[in-house]
PDB file of N, CA and C in Angstrom:
ATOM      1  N   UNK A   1     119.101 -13.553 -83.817  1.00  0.00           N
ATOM      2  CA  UNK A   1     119.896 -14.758 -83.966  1.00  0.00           C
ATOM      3  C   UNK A   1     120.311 -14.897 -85.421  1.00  0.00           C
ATOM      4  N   UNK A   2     121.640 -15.283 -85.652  1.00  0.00           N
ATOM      5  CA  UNK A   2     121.957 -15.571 -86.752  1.00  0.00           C
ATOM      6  C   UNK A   2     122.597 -16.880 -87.466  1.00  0.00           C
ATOM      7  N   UNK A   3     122.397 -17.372 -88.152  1.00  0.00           N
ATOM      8  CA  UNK A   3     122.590 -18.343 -88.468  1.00  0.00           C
ATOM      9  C   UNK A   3     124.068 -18.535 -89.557  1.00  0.00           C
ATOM     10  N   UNK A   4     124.468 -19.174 -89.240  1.00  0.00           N
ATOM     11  CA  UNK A   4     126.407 -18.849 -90.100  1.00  0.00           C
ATOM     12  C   UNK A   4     126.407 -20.569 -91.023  1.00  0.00           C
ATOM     13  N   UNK A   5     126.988 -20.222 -92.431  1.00  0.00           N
ATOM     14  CA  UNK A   5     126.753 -21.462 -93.651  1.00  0.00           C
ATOM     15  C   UNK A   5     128.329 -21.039 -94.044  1.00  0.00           C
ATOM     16  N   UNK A   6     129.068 -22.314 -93.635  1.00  0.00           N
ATOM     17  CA  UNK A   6     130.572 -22.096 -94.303  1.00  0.00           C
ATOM     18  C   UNK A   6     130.775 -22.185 -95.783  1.00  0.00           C
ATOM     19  N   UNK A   7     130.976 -21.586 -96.676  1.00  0.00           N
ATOM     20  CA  UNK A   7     131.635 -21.466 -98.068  1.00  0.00           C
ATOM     21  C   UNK A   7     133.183 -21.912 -97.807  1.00  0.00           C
ATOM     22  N   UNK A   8     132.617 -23.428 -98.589  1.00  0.00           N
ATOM     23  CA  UNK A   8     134.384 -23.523 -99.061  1.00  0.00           C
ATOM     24  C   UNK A   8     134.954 -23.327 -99.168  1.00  0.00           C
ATOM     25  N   UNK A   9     134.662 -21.998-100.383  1.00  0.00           N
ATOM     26  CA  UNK A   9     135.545 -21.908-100.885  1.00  0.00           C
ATOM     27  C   UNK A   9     136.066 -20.873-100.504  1.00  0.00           C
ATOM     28  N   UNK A  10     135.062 -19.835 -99.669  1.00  0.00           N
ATOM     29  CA  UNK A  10     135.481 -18.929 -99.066  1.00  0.00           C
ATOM     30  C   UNK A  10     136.013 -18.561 -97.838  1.00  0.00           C
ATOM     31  N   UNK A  11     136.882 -17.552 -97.386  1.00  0.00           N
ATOM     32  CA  UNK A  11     137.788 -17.823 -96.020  1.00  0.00           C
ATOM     33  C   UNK A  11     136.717 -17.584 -95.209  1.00  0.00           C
ATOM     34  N   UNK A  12     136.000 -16.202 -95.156  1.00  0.00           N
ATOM     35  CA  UNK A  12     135.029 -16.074 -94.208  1.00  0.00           C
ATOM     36  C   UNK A  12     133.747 -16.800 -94.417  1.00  0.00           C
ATOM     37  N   UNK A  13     132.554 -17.073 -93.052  1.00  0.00           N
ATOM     38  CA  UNK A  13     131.743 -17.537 -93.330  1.00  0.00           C
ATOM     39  C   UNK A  13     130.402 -16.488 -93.214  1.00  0.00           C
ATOM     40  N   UNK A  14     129.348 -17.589 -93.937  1.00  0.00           N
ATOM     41  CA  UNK A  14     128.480 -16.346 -95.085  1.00  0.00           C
ATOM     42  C   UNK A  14     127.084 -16.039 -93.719  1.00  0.00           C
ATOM     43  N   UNK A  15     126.733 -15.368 -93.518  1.00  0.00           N
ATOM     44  CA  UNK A  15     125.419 -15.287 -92.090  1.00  0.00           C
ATOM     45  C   UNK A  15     124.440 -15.040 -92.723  1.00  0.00           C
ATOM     46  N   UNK A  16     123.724 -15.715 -92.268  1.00  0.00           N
ATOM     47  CA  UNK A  16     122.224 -16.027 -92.839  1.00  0.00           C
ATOM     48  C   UNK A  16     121.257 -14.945 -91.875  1.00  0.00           C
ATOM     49  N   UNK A  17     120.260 -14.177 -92.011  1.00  0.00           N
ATOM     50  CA  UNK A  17     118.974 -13.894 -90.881  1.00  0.00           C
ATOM     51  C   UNK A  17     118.416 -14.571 -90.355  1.00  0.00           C
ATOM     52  N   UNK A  18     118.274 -15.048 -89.408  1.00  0.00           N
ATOM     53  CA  UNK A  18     117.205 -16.229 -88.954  1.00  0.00           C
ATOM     54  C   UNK A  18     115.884 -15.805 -89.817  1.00  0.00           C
ATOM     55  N   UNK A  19     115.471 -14.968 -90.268  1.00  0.00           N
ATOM     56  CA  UNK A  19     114.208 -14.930 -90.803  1.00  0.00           C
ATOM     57  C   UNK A  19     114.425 -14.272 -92.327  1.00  0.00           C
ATOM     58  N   UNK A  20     114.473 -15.422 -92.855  1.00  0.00           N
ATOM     59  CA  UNK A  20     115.163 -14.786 -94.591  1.00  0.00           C
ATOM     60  C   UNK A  20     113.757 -13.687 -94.999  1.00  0.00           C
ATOM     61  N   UNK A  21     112.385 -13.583 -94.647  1.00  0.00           N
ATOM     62  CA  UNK A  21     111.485 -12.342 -95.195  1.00  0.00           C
ATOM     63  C   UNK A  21     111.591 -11.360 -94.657  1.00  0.00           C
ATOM     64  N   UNK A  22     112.776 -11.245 -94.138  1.00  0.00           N
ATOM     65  CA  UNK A  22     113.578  -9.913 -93.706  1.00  0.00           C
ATOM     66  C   UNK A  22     114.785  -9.589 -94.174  1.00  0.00           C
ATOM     67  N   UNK A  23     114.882  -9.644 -94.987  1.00  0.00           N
ATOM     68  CA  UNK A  23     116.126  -9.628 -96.175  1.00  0.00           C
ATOM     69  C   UNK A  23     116.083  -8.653 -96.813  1.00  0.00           C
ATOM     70  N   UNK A  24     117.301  -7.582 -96.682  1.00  0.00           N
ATOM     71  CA  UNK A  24     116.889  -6.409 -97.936  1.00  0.00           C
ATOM     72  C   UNK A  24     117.271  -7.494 -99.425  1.00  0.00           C
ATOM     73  N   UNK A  25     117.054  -6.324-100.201  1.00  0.00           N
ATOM     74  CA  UNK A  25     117.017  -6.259-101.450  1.00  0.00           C
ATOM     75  C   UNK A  25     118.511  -6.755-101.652  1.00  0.00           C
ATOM     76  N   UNK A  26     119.794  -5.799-100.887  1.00  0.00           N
ATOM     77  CA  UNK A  26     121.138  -6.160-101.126  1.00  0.00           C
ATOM     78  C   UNK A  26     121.481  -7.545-100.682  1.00  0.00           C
ATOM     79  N   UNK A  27     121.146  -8.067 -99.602  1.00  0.00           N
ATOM     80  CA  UNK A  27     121.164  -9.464 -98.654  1.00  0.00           C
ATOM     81  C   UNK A  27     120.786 -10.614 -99.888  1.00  0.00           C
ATOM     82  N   UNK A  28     119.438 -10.480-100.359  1.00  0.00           N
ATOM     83  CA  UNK A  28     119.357 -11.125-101.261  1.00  0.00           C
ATOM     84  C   UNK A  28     119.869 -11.405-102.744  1.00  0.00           C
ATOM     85  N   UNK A  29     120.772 -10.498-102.971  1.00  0.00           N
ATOM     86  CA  UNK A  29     121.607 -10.140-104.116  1.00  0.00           C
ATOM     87  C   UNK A  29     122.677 -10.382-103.592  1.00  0.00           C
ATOM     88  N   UNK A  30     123.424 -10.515-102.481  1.00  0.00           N
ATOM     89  CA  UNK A  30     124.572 -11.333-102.078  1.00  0.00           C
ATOM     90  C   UNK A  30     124.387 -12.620-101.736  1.00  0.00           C
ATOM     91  N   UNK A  31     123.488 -13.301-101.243  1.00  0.00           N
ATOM     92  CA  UNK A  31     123.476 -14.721-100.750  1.00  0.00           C
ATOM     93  C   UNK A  31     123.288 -15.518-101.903  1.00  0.00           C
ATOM     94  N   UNK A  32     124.599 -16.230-101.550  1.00  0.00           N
ATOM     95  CA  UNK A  32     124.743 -17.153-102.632  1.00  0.00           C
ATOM     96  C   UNK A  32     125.463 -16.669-103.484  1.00  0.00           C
ATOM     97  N   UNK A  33     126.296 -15.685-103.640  1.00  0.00           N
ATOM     98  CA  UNK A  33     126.536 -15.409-104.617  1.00  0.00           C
ATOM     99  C   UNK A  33     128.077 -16.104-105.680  1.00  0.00           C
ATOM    100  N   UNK A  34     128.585 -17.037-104.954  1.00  0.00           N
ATOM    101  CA  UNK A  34     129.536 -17.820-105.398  1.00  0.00           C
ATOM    102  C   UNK A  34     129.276 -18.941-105.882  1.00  0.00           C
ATOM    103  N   UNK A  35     127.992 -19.438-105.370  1.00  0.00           N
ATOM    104  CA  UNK A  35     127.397 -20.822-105.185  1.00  0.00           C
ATOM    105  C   UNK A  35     126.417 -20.463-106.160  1.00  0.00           C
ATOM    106  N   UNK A  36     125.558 -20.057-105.905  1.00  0.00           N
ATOM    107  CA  UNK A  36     124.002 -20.168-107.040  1.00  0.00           C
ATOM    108  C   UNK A  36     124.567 -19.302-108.123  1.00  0.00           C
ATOM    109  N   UNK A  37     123.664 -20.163-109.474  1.00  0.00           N
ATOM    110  CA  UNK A  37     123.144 -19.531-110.536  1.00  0.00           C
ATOM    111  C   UNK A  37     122.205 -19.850-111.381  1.00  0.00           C
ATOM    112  N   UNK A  38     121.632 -18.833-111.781  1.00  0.00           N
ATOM    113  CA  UNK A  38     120.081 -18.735-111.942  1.00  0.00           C
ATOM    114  C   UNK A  38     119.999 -18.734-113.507  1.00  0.00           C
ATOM    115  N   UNK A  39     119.032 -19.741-114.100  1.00  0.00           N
ATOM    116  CA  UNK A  39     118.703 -20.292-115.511  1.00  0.00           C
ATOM    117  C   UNK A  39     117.024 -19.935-115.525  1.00  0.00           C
ATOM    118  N   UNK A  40     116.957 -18.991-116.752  1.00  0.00           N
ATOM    119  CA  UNK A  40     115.801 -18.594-117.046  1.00  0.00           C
ATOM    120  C   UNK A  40     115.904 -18.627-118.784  1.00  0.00           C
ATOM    121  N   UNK A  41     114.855 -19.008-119.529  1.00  0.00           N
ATOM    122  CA  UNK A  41     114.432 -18.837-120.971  1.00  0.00           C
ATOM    123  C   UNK A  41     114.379 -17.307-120.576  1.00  0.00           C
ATOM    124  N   UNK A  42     115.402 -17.179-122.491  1.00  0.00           N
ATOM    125  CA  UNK A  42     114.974 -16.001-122.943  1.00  0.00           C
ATOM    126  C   UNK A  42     114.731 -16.312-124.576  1.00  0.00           C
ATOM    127  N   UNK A  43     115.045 -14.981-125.159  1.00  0.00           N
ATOM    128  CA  UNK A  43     114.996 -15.394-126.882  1.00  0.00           C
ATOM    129  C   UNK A  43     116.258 -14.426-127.105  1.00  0.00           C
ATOM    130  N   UNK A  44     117.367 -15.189-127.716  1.00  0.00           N
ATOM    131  CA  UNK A  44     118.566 -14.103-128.174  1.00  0.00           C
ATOM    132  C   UNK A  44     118.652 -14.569-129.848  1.00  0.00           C
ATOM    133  N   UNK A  45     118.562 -13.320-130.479  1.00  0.00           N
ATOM    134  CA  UNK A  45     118.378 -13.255-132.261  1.00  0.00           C
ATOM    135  C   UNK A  45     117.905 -14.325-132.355  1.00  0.00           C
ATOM    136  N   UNK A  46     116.215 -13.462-132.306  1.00  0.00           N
ATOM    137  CA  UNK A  46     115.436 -14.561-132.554  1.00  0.00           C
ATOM    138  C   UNK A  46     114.977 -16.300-132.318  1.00  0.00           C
ATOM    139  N   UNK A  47     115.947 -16.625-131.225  1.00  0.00           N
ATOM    140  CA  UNK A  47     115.852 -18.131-131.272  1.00  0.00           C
ATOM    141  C   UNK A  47     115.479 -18.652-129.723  1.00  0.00           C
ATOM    142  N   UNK A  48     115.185 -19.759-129.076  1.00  0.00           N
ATOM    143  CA  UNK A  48     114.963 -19.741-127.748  1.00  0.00           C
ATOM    144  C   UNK A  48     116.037 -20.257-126.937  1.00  0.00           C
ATOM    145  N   UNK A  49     116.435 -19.417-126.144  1.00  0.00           N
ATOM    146  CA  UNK A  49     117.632 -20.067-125.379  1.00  0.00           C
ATOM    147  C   UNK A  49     117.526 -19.991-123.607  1.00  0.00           C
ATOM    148  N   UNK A  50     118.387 -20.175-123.118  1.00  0.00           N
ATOM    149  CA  UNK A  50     118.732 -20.245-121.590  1.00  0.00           C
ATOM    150  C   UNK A  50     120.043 -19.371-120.675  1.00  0.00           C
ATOM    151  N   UNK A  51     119.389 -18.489-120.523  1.00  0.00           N
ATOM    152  CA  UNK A  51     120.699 -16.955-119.850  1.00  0.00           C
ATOM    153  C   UNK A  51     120.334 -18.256-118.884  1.00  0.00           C
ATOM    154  N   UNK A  52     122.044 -18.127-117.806  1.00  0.00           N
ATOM    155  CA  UNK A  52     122.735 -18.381-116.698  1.00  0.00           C
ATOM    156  C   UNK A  52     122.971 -16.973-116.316  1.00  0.00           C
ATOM    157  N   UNK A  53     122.893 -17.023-115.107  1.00  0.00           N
ATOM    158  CA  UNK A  53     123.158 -14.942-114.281  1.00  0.00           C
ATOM    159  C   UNK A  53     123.051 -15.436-113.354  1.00  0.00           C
ATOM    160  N   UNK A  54     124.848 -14.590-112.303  1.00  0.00           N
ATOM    161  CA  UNK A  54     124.923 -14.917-110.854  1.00  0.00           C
ATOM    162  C   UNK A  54     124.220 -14.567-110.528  1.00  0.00           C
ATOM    163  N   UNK A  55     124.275 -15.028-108.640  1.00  0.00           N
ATOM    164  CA  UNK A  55     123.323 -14.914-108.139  1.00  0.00           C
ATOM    165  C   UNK A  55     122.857 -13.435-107.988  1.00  0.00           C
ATOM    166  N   UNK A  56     123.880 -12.110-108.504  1.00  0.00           N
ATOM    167  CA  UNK A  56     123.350 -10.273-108.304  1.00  0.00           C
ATOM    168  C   UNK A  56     122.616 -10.195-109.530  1.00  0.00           C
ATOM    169  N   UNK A  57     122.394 -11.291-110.628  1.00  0.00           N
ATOM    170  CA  UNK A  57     121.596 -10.873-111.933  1.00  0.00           C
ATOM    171  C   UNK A  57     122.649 -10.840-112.731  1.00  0.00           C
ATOM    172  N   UNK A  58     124.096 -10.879-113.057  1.00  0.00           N
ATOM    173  CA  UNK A  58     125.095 -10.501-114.040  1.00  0.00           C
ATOM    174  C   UNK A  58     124.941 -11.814-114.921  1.00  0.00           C
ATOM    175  N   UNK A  59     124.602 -11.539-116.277  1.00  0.00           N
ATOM    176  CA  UNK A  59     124.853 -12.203-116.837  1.00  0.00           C
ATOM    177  C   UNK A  59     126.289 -13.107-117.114  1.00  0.00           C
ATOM    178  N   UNK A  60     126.023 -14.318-117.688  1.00  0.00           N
ATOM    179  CA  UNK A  60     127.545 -15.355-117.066  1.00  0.00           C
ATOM    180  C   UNK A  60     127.599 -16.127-118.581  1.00  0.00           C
ATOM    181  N   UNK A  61     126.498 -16.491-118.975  1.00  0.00           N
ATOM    182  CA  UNK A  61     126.213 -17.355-120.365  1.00  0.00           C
ATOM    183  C   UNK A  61     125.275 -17.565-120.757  1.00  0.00           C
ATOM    184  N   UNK A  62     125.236 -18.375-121.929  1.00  0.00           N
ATOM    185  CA  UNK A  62     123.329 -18.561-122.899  1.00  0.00           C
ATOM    186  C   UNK A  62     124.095 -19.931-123.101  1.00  0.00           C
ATOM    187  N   UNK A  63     122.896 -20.767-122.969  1.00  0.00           N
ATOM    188  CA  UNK A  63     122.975 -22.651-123.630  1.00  0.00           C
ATOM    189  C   UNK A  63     121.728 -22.654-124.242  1.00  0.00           C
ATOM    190  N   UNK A  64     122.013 -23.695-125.072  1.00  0.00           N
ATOM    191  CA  UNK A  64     121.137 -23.810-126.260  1.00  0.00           C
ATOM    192  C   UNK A  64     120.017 -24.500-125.389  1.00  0.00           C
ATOM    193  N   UNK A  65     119.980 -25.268-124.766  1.00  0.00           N
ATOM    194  CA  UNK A  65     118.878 -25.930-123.853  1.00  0.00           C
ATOM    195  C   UNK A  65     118.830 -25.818-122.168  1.00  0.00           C
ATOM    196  N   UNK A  66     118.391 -26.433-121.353  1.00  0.00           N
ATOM    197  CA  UNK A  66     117.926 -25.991-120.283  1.00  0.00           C
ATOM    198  C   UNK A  66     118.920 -27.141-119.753  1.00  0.00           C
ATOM    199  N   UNK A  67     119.160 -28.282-120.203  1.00  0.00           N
ATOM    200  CA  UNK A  67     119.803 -29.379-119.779  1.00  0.00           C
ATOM    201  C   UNK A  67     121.426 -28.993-119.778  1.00  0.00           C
ATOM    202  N   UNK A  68     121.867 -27.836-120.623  1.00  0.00           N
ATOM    203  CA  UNK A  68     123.165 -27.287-120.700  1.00  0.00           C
ATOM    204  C   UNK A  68     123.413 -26.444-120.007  1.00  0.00           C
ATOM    205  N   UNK A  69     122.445 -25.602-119.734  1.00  0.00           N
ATOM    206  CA  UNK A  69     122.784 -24.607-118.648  1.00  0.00           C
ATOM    207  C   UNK A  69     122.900 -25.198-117.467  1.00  0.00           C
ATOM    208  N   UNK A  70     122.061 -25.859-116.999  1.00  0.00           N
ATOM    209  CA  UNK A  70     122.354 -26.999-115.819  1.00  0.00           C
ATOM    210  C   UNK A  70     123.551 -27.291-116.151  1.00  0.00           C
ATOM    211  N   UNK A  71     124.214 -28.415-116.559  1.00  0.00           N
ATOM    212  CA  UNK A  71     125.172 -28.872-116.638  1.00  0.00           C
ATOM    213  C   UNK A  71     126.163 -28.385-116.913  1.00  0.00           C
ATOM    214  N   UNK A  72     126.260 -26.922-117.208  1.00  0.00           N
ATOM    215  CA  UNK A  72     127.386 -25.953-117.085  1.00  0.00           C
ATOM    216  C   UNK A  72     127.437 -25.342-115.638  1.00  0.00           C
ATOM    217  N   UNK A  73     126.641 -25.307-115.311  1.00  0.00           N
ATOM    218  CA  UNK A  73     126.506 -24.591-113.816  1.00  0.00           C
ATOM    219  C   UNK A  73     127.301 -25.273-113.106  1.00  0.00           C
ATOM    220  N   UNK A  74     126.963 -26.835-113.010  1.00  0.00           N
ATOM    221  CA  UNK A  74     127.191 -28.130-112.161  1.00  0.00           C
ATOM    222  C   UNK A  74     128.801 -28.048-112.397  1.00  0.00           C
ATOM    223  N   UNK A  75     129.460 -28.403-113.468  1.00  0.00           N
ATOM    224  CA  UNK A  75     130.267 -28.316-113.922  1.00  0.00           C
ATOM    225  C   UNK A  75     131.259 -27.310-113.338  1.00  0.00           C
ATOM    226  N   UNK A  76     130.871 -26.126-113.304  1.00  0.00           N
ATOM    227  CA  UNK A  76     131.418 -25.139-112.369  1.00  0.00           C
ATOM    228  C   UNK A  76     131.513 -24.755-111.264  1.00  0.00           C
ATOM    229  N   UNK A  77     131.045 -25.947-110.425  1.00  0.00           N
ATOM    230  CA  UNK A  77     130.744 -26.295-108.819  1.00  0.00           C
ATOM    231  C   UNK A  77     129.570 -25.543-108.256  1.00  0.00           C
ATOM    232  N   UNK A  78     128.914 -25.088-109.106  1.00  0.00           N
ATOM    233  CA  UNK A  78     127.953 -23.950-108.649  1.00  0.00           C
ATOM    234  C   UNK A  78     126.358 -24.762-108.497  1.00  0.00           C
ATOM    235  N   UNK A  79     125.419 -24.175-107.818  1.00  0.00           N
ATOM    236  CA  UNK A  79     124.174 -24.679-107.590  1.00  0.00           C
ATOM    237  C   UNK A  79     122.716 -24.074-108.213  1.00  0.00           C
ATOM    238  N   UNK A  80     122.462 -24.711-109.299  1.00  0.00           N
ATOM    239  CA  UNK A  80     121.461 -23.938-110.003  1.00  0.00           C
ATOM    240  C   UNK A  80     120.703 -24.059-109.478  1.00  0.00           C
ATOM    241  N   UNK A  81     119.649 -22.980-110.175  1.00  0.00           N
ATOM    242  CA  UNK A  81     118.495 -22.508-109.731  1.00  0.00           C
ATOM    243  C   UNK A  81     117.316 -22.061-111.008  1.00  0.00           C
ATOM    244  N   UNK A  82     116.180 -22.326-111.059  1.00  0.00           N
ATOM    245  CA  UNK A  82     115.527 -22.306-112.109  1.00  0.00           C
ATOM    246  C   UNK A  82     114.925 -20.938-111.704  1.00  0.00           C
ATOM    247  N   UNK A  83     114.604 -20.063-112.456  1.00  0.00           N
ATOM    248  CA  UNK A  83     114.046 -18.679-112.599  1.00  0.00           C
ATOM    249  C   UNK A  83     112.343 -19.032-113.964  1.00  0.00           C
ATOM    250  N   UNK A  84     112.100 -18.587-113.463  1.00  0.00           N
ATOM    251  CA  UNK A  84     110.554 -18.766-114.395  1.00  0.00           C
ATOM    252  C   UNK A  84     109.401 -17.671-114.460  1.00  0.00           C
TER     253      UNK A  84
END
């Protein structure tokens, strides 16, 4: 059984597994991938910041705080996600 989640923004719609711990590796590197993005601390020259990376891992941007990366995400209709 599969489960179907319309993207707006997209023409086709996106199918879910009924049982997401059966997900390859690729499944999970596509879902979401218009919609989510993922905010994790890093350190770039030396200082502490916040990578944004779609949902395949591609880096997208760095904000100086955690409250900016959020709010850049949001901003971009997209649905963050905290990485830790």
């Amino acid at each position: 059984m599969t489960k179907t989640l319309r993207n707006e923004e997209a023409a086709s719609p996106q199918a879910l597994p009924s049982d997401l711990r059966r997900m390859t590796h690729e499944d999970l590197k596509e879902f979401g991938m218009s919609r989510v993005a993922y905010v994790k601390p890093v350190v770039y020259e030396g200082e502490a910041a916040f990578a944004i990376h779609a949902a395949d891992g591609t880096p997208m941007a760095l904000a100086e705080d955690r409250s900016s990366a959020f709010e850049a995400i949001v901003d971009h209709e997209m649905i963050p996600a905290w990485v830790h």
